[in-house]
Protein backbone atom coordinates (compact mmCIF):
# COMPACT_ATOMS: atom_id res chain seq x y z
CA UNK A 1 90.99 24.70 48.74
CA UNK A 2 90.27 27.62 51.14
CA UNK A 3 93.60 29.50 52.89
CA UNK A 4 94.11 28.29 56.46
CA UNK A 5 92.23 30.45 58.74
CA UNK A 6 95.21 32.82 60.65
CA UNK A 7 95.22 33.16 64.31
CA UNK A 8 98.12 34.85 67.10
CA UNK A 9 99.85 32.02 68.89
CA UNK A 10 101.46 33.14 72.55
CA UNK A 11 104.09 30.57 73.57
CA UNK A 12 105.52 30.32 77.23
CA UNK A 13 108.91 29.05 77.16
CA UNK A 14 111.12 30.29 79.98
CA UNK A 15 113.98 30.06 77.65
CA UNK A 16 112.24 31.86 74.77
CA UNK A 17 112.22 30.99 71.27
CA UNK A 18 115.33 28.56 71.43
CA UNK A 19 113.68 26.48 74.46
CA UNK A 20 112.85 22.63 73.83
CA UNK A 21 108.76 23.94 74.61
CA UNK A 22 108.65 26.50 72.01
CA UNK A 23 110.51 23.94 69.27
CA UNK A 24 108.34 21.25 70.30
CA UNK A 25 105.25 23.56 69.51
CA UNK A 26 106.56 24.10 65.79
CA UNK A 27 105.47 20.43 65.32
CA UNK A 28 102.27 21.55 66.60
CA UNK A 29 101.98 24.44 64.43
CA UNK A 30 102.90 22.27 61.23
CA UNK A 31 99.88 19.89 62.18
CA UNK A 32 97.88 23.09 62.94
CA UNK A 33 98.01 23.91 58.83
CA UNK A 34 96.94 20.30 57.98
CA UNK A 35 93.71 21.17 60.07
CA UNK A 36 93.07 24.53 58.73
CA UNK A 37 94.57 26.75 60.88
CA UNK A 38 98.03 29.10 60.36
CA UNK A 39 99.34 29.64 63.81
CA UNK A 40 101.94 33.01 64.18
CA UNK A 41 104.06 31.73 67.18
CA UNK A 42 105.44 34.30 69.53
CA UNK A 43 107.50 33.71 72.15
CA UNK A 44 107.40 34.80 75.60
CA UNK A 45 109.78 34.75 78.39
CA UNK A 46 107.30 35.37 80.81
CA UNK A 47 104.40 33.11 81.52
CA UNK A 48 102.72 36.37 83.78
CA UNK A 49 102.89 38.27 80.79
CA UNK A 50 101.27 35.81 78.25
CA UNK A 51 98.17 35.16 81.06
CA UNK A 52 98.00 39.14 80.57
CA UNK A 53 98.24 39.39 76.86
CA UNK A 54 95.75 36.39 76.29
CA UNK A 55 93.57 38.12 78.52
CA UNK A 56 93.47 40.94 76.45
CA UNK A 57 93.14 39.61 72.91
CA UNK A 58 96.21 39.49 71.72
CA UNK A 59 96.49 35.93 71.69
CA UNK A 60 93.86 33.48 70.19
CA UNK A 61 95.79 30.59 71.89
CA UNK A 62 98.00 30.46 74.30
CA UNK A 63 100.70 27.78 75.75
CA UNK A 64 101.24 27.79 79.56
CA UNK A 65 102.10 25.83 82.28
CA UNK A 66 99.33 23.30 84.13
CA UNK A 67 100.06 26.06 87.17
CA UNK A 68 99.57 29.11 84.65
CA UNK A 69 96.42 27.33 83.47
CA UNK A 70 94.85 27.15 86.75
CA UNK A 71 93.52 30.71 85.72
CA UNK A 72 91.24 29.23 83.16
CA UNK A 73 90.83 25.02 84.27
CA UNK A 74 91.36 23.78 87.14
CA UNK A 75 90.80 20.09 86.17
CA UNK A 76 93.96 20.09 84.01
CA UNK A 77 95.18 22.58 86.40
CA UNK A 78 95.21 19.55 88.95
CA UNK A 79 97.49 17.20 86.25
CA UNK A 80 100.23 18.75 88.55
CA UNK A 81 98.62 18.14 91.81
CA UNK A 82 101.53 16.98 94.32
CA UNK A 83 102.88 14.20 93.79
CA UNK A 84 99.87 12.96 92.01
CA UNK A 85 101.62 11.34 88.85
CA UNK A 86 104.83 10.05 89.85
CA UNK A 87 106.01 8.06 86.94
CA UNK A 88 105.92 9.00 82.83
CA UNK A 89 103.61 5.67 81.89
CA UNK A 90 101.02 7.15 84.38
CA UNK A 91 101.43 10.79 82.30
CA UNK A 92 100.84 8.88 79.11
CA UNK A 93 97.84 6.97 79.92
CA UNK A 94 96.31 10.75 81.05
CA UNK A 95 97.59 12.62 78.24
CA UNK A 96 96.14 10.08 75.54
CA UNK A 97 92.87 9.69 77.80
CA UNK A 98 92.80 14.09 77.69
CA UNK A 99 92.17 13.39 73.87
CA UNK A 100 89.56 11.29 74.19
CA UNK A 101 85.47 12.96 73.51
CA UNK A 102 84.34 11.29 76.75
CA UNK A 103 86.63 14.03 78.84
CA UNK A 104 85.99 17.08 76.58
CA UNK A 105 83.24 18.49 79.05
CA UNK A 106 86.01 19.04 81.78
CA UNK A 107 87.99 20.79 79.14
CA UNK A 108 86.07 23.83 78.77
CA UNK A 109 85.06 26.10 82.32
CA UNK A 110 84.01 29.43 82.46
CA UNK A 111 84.39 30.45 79.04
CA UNK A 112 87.75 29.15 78.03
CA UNK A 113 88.78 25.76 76.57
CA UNK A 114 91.87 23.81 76.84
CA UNK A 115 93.25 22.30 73.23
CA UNK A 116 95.52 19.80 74.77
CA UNK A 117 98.25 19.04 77.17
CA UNK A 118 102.06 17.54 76.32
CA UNK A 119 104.68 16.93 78.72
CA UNK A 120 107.08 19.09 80.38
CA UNK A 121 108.74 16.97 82.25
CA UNK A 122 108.82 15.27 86.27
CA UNK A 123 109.22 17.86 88.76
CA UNK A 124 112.58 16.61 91.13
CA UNK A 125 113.62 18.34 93.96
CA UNK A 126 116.89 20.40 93.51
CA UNK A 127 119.28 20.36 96.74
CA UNK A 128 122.24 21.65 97.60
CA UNK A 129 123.03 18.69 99.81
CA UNK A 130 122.45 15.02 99.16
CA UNK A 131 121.59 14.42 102.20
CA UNK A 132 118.65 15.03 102.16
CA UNK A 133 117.62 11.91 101.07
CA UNK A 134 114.61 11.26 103.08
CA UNK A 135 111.21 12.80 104.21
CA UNK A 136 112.54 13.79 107.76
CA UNK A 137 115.46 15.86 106.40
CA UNK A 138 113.38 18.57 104.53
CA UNK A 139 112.35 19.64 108.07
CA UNK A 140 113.76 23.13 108.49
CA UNK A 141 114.60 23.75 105.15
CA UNK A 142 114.10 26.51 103.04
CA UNK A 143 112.06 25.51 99.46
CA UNK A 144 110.91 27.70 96.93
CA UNK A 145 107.10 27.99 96.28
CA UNK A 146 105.86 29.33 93.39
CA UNK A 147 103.06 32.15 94.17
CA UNK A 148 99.79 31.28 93.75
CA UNK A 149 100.63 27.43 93.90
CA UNK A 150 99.10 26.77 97.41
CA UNK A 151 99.28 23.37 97.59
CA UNK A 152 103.22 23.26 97.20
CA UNK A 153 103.27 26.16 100.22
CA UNK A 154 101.02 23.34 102.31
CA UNK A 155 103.04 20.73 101.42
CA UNK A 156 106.29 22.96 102.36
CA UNK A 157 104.48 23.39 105.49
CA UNK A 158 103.52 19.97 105.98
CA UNK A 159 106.56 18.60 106.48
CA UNK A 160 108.14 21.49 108.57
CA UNK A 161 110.04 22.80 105.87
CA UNK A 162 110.11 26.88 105.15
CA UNK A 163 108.75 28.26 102.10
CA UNK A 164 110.17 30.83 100.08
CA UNK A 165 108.22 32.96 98.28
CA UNK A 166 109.41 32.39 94.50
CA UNK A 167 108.37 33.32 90.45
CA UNK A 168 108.98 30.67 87.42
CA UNK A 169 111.19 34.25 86.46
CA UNK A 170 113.28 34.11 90.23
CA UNK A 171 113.57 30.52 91.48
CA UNK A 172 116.71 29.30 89.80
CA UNK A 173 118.38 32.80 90.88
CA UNK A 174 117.17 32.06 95.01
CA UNK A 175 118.27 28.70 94.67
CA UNK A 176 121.91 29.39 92.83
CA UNK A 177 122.44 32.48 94.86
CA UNK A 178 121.46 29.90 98.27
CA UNK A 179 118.69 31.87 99.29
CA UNK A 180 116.63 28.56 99.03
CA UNK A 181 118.20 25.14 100.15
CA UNK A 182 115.66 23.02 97.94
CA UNK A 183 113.91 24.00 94.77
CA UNK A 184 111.41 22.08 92.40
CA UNK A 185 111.82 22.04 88.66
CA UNK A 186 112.09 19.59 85.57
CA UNK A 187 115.51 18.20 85.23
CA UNK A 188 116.12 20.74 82.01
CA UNK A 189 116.46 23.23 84.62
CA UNK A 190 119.88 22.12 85.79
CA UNK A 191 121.37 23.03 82.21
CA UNK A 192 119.15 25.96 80.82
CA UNK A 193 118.53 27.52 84.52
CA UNK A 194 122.48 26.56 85.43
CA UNK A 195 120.95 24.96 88.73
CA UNK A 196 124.26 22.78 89.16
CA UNK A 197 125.39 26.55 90.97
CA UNK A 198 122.78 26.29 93.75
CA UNK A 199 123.78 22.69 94.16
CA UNK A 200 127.63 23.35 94.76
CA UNK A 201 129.50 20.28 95.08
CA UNK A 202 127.32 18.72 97.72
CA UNK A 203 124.41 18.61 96.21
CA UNK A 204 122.14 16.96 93.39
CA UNK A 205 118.64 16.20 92.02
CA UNK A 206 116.43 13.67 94.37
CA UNK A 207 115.29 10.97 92.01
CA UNK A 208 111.36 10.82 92.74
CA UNK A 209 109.49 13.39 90.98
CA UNK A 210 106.63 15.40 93.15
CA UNK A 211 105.27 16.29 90.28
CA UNK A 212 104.60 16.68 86.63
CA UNK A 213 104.95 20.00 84.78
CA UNK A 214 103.09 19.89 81.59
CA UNK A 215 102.43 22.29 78.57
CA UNK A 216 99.15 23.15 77.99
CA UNK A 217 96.73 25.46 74.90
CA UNK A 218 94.28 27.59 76.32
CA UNK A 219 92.30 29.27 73.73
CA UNK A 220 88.41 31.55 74.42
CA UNK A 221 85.31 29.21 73.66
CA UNK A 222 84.50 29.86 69.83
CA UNK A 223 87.96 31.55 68.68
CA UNK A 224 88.38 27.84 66.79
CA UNK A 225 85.91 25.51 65.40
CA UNK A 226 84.73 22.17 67.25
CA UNK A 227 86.60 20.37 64.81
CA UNK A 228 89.97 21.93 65.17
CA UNK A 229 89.61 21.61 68.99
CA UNK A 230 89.40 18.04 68.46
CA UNK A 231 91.79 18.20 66.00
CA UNK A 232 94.18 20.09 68.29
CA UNK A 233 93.84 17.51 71.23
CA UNK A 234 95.00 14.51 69.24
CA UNK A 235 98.02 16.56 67.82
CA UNK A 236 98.98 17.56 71.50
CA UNK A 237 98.58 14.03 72.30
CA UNK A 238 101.03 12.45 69.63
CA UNK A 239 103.43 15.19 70.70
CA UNK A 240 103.91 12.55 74.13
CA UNK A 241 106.48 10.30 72.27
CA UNK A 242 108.90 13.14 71.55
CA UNK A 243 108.77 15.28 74.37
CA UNK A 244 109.11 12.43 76.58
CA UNK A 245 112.51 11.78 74.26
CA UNK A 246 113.92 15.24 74.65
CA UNK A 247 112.86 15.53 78.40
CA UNK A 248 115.20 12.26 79.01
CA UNK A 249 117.67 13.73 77.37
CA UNK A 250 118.18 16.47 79.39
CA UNK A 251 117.98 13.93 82.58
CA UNK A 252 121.10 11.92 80.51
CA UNK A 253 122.59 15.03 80.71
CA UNK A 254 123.01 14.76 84.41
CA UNK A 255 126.47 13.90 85.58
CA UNK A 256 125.26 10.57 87.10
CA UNK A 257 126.80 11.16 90.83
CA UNK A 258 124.34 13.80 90.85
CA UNK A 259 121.47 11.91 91.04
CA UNK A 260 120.55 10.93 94.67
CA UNK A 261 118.38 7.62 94.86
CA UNK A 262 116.80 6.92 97.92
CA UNK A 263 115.98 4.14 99.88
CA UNK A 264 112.50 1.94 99.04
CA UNK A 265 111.62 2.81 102.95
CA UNK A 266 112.49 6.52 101.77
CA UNK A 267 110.33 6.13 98.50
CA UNK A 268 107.13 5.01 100.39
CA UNK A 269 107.70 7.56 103.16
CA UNK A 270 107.32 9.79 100.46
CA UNK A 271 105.08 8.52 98.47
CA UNK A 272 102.67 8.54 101.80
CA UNK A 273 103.65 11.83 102.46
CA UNK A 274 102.43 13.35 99.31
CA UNK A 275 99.64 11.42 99.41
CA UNK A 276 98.50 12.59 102.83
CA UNK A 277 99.17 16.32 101.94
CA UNK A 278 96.19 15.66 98.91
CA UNK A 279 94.05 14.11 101.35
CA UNK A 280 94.70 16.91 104.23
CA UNK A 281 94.22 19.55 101.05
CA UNK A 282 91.04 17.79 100.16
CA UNK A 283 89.54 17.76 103.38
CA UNK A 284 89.60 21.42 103.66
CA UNK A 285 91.46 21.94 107.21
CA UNK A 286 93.46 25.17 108.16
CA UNK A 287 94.01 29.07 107.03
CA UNK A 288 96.04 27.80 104.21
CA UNK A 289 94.34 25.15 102.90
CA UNK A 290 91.06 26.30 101.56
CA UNK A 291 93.12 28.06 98.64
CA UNK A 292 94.73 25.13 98.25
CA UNK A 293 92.18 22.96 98.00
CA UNK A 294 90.73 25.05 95.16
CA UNK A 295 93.08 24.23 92.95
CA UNK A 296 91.99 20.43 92.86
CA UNK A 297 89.56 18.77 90.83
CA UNK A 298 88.10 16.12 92.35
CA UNK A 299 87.28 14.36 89.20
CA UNK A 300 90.66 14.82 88.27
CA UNK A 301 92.07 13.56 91.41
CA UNK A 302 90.07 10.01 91.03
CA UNK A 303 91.25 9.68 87.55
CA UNK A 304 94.48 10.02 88.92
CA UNK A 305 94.30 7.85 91.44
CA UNK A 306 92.89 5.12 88.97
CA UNK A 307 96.14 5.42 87.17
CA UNK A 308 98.32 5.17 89.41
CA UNK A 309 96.83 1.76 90.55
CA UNK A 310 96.42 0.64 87.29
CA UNK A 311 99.95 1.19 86.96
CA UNK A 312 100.82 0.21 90.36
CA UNK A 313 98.40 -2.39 91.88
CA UNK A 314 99.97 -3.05 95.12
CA UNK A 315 100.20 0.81 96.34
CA UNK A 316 99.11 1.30 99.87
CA UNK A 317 96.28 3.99 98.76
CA UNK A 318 94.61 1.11 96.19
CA UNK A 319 93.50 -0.86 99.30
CA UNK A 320 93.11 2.34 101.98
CA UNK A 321 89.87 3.22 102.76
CA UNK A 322 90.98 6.57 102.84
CA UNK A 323 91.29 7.37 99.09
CA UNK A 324 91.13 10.38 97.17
């Protein structure tokens, strides 16, 4: 039996080498060997940093964020299109779907292919006052945006909020030191990032995600064999049912008075909201928006949509004429 074939593995994990991404990975790695391929992990603090050293060669594949992989794929770049996939049983039915042979021509653009996605966890809004429970109260408030992620600036914007300019490396610190009254990040943040500072003792964690961050490989066109690709999906895939268990355990975590649950009026206000920024984004209005915009596949953004009323029949946008 030939020696697995030995490539450089360059894993984001903004907590490093002891972060729940970089541990769930290992599982990867182990199914990597039963496929034919040794994997050397290395850890990276820094997601800028792994773009650069992937870029370079010193990674064969490389684990970012959906918003780091918008360099190389903007189709599952768009997986964390605002407020696109509100709920984890409309992440599964993508994530298992991203395995499947019949999407594998979106998967590779421009010379780079992407060797499967796993979940992150929902992206909630972080306050420091609860609030701010409802669409109308973001107005005039100061949120993080992440640079380069133009559709959360238009969305910022959208709703009359302020955006502050932020890195994956400096939101927690704008948001704990109160430079920022609202930031956006998986509920993991409030432990590993310490997030509960920036909320004080008025604030919390808005229970509606406006988003899903996601983990995803990123590897050149030809560095691994068609079969390991496929390979690679499906072991991404199966990774769903364990990250989805650790990601809920870090949202257990959260003192339960912390959580702020809004209103059903509140829920579809948002809901609508979001749902209008990704229409105004799509139809390609304003100085901002054509940047936006870019981001967004529109194939992506109808498979989305598909889920979500598959999941969730009697949503408004399933019967609107004006559908993404």
């Amino acid at each position: 039996m030939a020696a697995p074939e030995r490539k450089q593995f360059c894993v984001f994990d903004v907590a490093g080498a002891n972060g729940f991404v970089y541990q769930l990975l290992r599982d990867y790695q182990r199914g990597a060997i039963g496929a034919g391929v040794s994997l050397a992990m290395q850890p990276y603090s820094d997601e800028d940093l792994a773009v650069r050293d992937f870029r370079q060669g010193r990674c064969d594949l490389v684990a970012l964020t959906d918003m780091g992989v918008r360099n190389f794929n903007d189709f599952t770049g768009s997986i964390s299109a605002i407020g696109a996939v509100p709920y984890y049983e409309d992440l599964r039915v993508l994530l298992y779907g991203l395995a499947s042979p019949r999407i594998a021509r979106h998967l590779s653009q421009d010379g780079y292919e992407v060797l499967g996605v796993a979940p992150m966890g929902a992206a909630y809004l972080f306050v420091n006052d609860r609030d701010i429970n409802h669409v109308a109260a973001l107005t005039d408030k100061r949120i993080t945006v992440f640079e380069g992620h133009h559709d959360a600036r238009h969305m910022v914007e959208f709703v009359g909020a302020k955006p502050v300019a932020a890195t994956i490396s400096s939101f927690a610190r704008l948001f704990n030191s109160g430079q920022a009254d609202i930031s956006y990040a998986p509920a993991a943040a409030w432990e590993v990032l310490e997030m509960f500072r920036g909320a004080g003792d008025r604030g919390g964690i808005i229970r509606y995600p406006v988003g899903q961050v996601t983990v995803q490989l990123v590897a050149r066109e030809g560095e691994f064999s068609p079969e390991f690709v496929r390979d690679s999906r499906k072991l991404m895939a199966r990774l769903y049912p364990d990250a989805i268990r650790v990601i809920r355990q870090f949202e257990d975590r959260i003192p339960a008075e912390r959580w702020v649950d809004i209103a059903p009026e509140a829920m579809r206000e948002y809901q609508e909201m979001l749902r209008q920024v990704r229409i105004d984004l799509l139809s390609d209005k304003g100085q901002e928006t054509p940047l936006a915009a870019a981001v967004y596949h529109e194939d992506m953004m109808t498979i989305l949509r598909k889920i979500r009323c598959y999941t969730n029949p009697g949503a408004e946008e399933c019967s609107d004429q004006n559908r993404e």
